[in-house]
N, C-alpha and C. Protein backbone atom coordinates (compact mmCIF):
# COMPACT_ATOMS: atom_id res chain seq x y z
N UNK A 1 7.87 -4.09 -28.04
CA UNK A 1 8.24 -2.93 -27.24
C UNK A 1 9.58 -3.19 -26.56
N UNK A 2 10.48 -1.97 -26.73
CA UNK A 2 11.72 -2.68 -26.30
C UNK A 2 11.91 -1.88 -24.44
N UNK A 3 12.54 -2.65 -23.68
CA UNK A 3 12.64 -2.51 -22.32
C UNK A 3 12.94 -1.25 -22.15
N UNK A 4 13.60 -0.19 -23.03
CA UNK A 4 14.22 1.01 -22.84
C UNK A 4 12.80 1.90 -23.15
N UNK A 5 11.87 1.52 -23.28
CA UNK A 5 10.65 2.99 -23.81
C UNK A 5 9.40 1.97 -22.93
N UNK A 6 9.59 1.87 -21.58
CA UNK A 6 8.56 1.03 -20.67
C UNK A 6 8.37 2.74 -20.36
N UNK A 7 6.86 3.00 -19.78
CA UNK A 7 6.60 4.05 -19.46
C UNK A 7 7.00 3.73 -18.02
N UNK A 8 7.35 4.63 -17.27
CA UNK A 8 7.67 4.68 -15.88
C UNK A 8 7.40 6.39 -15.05
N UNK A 9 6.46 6.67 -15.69
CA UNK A 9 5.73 7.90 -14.89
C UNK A 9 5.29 7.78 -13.62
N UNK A 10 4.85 6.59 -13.02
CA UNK A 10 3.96 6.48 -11.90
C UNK A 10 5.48 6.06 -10.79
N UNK A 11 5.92 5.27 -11.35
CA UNK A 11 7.55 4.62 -10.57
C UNK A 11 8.14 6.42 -10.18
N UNK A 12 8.06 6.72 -11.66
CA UNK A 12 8.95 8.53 -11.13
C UNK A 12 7.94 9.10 -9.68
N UNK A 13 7.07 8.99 -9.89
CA UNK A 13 6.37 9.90 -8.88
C UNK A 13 6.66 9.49 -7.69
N UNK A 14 6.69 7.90 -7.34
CA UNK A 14 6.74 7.61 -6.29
C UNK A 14 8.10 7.86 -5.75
N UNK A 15 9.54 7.09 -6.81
CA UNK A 15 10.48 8.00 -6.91
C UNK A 15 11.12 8.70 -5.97
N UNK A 16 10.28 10.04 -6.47
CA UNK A 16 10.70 11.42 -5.71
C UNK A 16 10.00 11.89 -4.42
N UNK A 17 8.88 10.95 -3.76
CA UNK A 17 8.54 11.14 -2.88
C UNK A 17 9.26 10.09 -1.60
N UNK A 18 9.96 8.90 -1.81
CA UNK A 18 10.23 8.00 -1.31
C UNK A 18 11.61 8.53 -0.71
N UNK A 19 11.46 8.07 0.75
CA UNK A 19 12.88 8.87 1.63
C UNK A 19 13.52 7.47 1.91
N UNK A 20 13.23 6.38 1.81
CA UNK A 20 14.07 5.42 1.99
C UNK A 20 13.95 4.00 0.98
N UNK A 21 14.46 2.85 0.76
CA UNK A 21 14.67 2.41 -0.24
C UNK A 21 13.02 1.40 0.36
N UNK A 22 13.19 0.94 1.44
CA UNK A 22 12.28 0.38 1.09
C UNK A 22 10.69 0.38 0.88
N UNK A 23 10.49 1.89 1.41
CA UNK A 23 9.61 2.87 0.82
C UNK A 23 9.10 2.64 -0.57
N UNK A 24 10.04 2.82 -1.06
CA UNK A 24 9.94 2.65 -2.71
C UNK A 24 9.72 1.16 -3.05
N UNK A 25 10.35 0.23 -2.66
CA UNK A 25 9.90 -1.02 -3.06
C UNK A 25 8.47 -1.64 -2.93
N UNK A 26 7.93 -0.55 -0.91
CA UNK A 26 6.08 -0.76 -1.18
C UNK A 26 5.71 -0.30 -2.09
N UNK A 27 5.79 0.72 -2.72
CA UNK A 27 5.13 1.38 -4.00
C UNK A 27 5.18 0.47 -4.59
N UNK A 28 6.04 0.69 -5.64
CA UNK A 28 6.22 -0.34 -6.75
C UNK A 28 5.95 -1.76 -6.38
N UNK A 29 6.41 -2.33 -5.74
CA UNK A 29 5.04 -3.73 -5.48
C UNK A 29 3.38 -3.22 -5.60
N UNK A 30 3.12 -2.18 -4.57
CA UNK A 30 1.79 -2.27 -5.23
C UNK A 30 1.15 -1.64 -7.01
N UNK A 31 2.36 -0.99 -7.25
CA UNK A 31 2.40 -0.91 -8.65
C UNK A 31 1.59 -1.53 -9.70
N UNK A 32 0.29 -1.47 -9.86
CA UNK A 32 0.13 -2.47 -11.30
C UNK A 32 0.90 -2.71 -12.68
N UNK A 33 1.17 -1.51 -13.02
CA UNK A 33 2.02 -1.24 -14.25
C UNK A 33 2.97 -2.29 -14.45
N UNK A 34 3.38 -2.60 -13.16
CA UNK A 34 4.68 -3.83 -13.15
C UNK A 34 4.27 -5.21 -13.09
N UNK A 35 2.87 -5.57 -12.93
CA UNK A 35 2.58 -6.49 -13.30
C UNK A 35 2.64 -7.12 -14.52
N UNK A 36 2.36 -5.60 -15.25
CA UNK A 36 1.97 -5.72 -16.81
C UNK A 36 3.67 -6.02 -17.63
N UNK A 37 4.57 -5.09 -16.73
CA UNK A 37 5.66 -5.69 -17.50
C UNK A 37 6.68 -7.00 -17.13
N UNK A 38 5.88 -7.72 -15.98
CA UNK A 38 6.42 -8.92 -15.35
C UNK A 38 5.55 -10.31 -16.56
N UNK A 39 4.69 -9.30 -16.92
CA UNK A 39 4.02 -10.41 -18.40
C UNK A 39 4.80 -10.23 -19.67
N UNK A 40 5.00 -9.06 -20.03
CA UNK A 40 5.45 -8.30 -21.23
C UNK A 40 6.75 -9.33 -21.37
N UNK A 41 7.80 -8.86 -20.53
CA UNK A 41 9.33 -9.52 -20.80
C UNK A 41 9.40 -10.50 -19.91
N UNK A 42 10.30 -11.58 -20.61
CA UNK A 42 11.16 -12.65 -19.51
C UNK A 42 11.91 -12.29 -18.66
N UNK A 43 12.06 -13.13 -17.85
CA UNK A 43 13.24 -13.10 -17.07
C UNK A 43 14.63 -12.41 -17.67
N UNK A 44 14.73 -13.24 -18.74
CA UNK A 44 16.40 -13.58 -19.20
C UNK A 44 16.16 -12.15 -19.78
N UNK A 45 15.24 -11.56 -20.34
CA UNK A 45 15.51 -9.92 -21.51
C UNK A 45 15.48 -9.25 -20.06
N UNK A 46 15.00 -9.58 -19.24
CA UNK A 46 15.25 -8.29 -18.04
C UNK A 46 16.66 -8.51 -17.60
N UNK A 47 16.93 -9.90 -16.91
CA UNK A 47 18.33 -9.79 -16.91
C UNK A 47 19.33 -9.15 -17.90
N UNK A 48 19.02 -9.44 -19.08
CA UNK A 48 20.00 -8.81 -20.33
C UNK A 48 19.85 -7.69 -20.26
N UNK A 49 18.84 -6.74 -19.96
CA UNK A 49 19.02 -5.58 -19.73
C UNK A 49 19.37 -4.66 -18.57
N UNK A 50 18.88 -5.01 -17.61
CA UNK A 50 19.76 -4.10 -16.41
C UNK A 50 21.31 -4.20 -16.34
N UNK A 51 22.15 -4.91 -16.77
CA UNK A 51 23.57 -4.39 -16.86
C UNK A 51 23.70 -2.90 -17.44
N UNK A 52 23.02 -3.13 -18.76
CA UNK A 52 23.08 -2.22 -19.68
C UNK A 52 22.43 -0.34 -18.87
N UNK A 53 21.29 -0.96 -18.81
CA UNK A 53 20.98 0.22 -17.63
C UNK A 53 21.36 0.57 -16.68
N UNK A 54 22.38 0.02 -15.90
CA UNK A 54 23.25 -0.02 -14.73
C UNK A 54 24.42 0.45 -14.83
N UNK A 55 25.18 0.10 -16.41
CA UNK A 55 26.19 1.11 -16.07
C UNK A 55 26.65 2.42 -16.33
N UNK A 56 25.58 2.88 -16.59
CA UNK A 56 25.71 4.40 -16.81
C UNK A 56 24.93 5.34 -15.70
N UNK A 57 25.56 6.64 -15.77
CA UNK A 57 25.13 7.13 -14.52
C UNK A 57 23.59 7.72 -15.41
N UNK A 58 22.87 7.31 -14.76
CA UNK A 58 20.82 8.20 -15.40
C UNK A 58 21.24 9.65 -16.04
N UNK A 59 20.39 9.69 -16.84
CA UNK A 59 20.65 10.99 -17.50
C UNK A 59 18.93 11.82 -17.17
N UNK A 60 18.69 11.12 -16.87
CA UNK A 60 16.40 11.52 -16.64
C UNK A 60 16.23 10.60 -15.47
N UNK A 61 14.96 11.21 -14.96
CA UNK A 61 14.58 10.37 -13.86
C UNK A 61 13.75 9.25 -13.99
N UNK A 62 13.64 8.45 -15.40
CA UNK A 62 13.32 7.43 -15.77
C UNK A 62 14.22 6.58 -16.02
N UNK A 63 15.15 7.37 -16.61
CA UNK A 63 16.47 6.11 -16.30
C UNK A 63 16.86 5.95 -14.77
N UNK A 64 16.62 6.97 -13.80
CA UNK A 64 16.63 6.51 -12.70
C UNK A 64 16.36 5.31 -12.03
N UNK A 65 14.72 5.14 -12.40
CA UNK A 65 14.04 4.23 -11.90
C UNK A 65 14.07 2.96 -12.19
N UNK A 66 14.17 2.88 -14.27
CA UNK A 66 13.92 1.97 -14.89
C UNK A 66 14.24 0.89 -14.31
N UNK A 67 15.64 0.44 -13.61
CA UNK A 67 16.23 -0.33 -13.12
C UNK A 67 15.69 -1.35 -12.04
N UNK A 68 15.00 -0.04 -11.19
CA UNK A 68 14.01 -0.88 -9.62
C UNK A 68 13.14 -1.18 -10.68
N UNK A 69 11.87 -0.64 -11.50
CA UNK A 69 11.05 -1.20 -11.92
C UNK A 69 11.40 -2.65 -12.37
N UNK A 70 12.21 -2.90 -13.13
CA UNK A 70 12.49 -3.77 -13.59
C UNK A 70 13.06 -5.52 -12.46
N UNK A 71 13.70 -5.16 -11.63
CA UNK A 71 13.92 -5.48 -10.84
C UNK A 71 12.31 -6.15 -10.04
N UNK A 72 11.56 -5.06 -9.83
CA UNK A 72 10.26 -5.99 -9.27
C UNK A 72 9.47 -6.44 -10.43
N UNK A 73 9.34 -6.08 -11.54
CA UNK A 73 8.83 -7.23 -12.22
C UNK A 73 9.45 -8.84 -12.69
N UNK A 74 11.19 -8.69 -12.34
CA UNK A 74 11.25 -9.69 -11.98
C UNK A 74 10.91 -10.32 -11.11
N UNK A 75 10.61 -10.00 -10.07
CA UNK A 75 10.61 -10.30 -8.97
C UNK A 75 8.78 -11.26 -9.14
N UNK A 76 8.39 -10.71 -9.69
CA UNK A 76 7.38 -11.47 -9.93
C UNK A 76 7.30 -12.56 -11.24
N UNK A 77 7.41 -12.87 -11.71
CA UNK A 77 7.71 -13.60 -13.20
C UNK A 77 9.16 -14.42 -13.21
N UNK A 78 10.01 -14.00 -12.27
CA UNK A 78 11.37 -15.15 -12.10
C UNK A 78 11.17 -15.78 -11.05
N UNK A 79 12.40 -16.34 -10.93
CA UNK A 79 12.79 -17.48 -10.45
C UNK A 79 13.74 -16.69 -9.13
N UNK A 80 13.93 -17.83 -7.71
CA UNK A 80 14.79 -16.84 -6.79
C UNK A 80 16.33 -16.56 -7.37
N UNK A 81 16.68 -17.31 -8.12
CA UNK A 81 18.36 -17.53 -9.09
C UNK A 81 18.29 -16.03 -9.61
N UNK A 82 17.05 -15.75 -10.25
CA UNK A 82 17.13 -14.68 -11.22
C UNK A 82 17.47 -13.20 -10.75
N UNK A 83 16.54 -13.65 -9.40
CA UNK A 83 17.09 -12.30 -8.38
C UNK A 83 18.41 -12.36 -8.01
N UNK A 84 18.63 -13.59 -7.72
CA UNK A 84 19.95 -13.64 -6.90
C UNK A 84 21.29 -13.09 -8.24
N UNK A 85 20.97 -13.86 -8.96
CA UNK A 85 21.91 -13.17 -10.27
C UNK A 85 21.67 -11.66 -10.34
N UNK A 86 20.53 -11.44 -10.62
CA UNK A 86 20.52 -9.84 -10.58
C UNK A 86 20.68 -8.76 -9.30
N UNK A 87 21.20 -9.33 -8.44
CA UNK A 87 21.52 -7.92 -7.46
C UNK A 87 22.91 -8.68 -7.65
N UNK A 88 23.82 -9.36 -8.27
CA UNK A 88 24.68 -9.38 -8.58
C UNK A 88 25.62 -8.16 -9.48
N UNK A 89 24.66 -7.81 -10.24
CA UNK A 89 24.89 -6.70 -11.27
C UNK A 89 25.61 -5.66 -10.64
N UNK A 90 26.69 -4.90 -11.10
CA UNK A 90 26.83 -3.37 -10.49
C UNK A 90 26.10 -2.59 -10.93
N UNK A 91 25.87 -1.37 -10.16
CA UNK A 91 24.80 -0.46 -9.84
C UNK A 91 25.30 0.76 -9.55
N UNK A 92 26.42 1.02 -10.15
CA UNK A 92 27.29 2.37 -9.41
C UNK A 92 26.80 3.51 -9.23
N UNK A 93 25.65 3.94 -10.65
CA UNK A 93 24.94 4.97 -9.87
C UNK A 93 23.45 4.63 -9.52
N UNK A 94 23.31 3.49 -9.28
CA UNK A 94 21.33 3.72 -8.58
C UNK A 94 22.26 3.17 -6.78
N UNK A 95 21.81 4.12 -6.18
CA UNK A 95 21.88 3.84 -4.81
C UNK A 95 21.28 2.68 -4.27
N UNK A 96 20.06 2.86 -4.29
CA UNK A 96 19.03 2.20 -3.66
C UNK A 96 19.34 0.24 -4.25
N UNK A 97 19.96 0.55 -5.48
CA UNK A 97 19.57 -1.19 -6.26
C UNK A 97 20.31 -2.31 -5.71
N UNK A 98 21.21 -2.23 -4.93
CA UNK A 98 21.77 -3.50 -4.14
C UNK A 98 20.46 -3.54 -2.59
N UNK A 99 20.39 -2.86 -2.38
CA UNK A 99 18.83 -3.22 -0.83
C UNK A 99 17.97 -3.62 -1.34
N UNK A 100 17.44 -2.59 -2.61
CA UNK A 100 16.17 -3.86 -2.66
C UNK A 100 16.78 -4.37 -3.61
N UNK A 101 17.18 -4.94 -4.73
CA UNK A 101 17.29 -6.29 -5.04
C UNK A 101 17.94 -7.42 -4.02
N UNK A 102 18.30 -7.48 -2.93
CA UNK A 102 18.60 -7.95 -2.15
C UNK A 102 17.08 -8.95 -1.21
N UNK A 103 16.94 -7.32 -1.07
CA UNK A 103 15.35 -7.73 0.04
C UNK A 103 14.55 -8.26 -1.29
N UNK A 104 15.08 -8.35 -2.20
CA UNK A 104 13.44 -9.12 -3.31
C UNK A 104 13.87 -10.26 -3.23
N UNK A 105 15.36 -10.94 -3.14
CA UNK A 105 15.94 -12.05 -3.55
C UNK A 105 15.60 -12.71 -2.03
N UNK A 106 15.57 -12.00 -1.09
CA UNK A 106 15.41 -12.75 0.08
C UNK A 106 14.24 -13.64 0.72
N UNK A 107 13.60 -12.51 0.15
CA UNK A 107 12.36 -12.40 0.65
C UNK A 107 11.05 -12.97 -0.36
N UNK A 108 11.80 -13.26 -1.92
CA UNK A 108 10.82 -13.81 -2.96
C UNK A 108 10.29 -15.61 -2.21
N UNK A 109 8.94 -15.47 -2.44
CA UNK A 109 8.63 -16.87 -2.39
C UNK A 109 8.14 -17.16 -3.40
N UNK A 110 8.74 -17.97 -4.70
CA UNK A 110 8.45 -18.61 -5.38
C UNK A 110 7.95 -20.43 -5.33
N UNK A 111 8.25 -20.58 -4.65
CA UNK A 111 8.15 -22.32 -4.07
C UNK A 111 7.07 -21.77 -3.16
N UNK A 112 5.55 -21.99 -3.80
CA UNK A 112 4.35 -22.88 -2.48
C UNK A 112 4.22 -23.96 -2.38
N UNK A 113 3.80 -24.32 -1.39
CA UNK A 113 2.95 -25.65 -1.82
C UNK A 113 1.82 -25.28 -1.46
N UNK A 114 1.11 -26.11 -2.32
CA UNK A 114 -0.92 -26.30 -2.32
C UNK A 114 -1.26 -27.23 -2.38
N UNK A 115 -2.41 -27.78 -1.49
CA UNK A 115 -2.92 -28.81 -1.32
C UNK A 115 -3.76 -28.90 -1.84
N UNK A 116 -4.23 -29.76 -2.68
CA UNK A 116 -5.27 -30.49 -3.55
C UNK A 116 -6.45 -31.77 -3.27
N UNK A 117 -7.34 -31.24 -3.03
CA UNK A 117 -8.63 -32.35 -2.66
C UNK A 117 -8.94 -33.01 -3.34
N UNK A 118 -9.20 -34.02 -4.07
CA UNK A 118 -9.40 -34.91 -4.87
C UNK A 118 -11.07 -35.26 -4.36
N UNK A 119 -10.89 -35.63 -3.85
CA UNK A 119 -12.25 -37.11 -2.62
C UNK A 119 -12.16 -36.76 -1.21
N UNK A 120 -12.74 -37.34 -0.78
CA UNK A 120 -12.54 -37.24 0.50
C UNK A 120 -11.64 -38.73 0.95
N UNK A 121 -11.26 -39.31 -0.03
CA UNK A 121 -10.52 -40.47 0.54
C UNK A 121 -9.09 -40.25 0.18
N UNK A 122 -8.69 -38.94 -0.27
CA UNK A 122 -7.41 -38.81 -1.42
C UNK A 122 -6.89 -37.59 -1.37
N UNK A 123 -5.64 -37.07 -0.70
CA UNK A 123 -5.54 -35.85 -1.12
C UNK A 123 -4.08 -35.89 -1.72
N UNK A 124 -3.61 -35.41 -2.63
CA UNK A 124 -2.13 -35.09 -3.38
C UNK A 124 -1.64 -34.19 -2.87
N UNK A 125 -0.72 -33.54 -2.34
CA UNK A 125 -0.05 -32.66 -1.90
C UNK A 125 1.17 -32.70 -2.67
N UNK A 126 2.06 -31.72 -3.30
CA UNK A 126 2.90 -31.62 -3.77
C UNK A 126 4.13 -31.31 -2.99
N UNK A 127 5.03 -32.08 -3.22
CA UNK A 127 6.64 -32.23 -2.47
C UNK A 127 7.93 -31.87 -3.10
N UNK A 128 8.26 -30.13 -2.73
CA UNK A 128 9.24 -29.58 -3.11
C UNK A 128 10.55 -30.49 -3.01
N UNK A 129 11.24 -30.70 -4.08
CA UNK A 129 12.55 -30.94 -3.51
C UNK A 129 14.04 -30.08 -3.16
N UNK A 130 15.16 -30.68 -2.59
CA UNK A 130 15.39 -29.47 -1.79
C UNK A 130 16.67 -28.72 -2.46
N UNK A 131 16.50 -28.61 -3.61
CA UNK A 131 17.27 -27.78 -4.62
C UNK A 131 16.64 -26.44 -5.03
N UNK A 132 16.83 -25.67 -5.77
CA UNK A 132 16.36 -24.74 -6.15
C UNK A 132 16.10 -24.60 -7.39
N UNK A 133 15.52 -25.95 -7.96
CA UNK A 133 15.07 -25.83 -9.19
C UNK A 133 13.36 -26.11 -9.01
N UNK A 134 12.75 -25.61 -10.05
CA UNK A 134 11.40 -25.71 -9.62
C UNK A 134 11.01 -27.60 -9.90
N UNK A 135 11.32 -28.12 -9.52
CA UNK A 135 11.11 -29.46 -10.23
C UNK A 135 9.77 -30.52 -8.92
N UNK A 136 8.84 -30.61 -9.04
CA UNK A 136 8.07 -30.80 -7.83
C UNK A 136 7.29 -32.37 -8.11
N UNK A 137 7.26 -33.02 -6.97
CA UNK A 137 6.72 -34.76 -6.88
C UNK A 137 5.42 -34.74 -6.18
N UNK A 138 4.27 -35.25 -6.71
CA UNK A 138 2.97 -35.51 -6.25
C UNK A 138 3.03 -36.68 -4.90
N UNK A 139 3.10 -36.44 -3.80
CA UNK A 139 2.45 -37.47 -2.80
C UNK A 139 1.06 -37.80 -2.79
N UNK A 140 0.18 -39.33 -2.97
CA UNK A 140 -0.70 -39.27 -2.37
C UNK A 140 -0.78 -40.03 -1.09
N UNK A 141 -1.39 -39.33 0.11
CA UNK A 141 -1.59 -39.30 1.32
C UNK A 141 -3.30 -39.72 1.11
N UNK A 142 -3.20 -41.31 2.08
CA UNK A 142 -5.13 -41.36 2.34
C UNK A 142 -5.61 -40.49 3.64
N UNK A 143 -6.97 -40.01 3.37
CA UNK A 143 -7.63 -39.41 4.13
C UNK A 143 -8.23 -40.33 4.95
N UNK A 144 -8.62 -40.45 6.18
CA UNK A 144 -9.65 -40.64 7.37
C UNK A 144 -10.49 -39.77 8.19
N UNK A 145 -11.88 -40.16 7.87
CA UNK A 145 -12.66 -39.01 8.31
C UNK A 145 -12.76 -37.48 7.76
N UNK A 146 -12.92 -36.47 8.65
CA UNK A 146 -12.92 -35.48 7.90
C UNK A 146 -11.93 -34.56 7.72
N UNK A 147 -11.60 -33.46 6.83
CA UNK A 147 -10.58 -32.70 6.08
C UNK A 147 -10.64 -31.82 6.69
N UNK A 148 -9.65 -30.92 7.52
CA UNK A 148 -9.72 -29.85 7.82
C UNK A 148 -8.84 -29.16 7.42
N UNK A 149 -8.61 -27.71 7.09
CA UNK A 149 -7.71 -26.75 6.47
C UNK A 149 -7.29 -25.95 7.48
């Protein structure tokens, strides 16, 4: 399925009801549909495509949208680089696409950490390092007594 024939009926609706940008970005986060296409395509084919969709002024109100949609399914399935590269893009006619790709790039947390129980004598915790590549080091830390969360 190629990125240009994603259905975006539900994105339109919200769309045209949304009076400010980041209005629209609650929608579409709670969006399922965009889950489905944060599985569908990579990163890099979404990047490769919003230029393309970006520089023309919309001709339908799906080309309107296509762009934010796309944008939050990166937002889920990339990396913070990917955002940050992509509100790089010009956007001359979507208004709204420099705020929120902005507020997605800002505000994405891709880096958790989670703590892992092993025993009660053992726990691993994982130790981001302080680049922005996902590249992560196992500490083990001994336990005494009991574990609290």
């Amino acid at each position: 399925m190629a990125i240009q024939s994603v259905d975006t009926a539900q994105a339109e609706r919200e769309y045209m009801i949304a009076n400010t940008p980041l209005f629209f970005l609650k929608k579409l986060r709670a969006n399922p549909g965009i889950r489905e296409l944060s599985r569908r395509f990579s990163a890099q084919e979404i990047l490769a495509a919003l230029p393309r969709l970006t520089a023309s002024k919309p001709t339908s109100l799906s080309e309107a949208v296509l762009p934010y949609v796309l944008l939050v399914a990166l937002s889920q399935n990339g990396r913070v680089m990917d955002l940050r590269a992509a509100s790089d893009i010009a956007a001359p006619h979507h208004d709204w696409y420099k705020v929120i790709s902005k507020v997605l790039a800002e505000t994405s947390n891709t880096d958790t950490i989670n703590k892992l129980y092993v025993s009660s004598q053992t726990m691993l915790r994982p130790q981001l390092s302080g680049s922005s590549t996902s590249k992560t080091q196992i500490q083990k830390i001994p336990i005494s007594g009991s574990v609290q969360s």
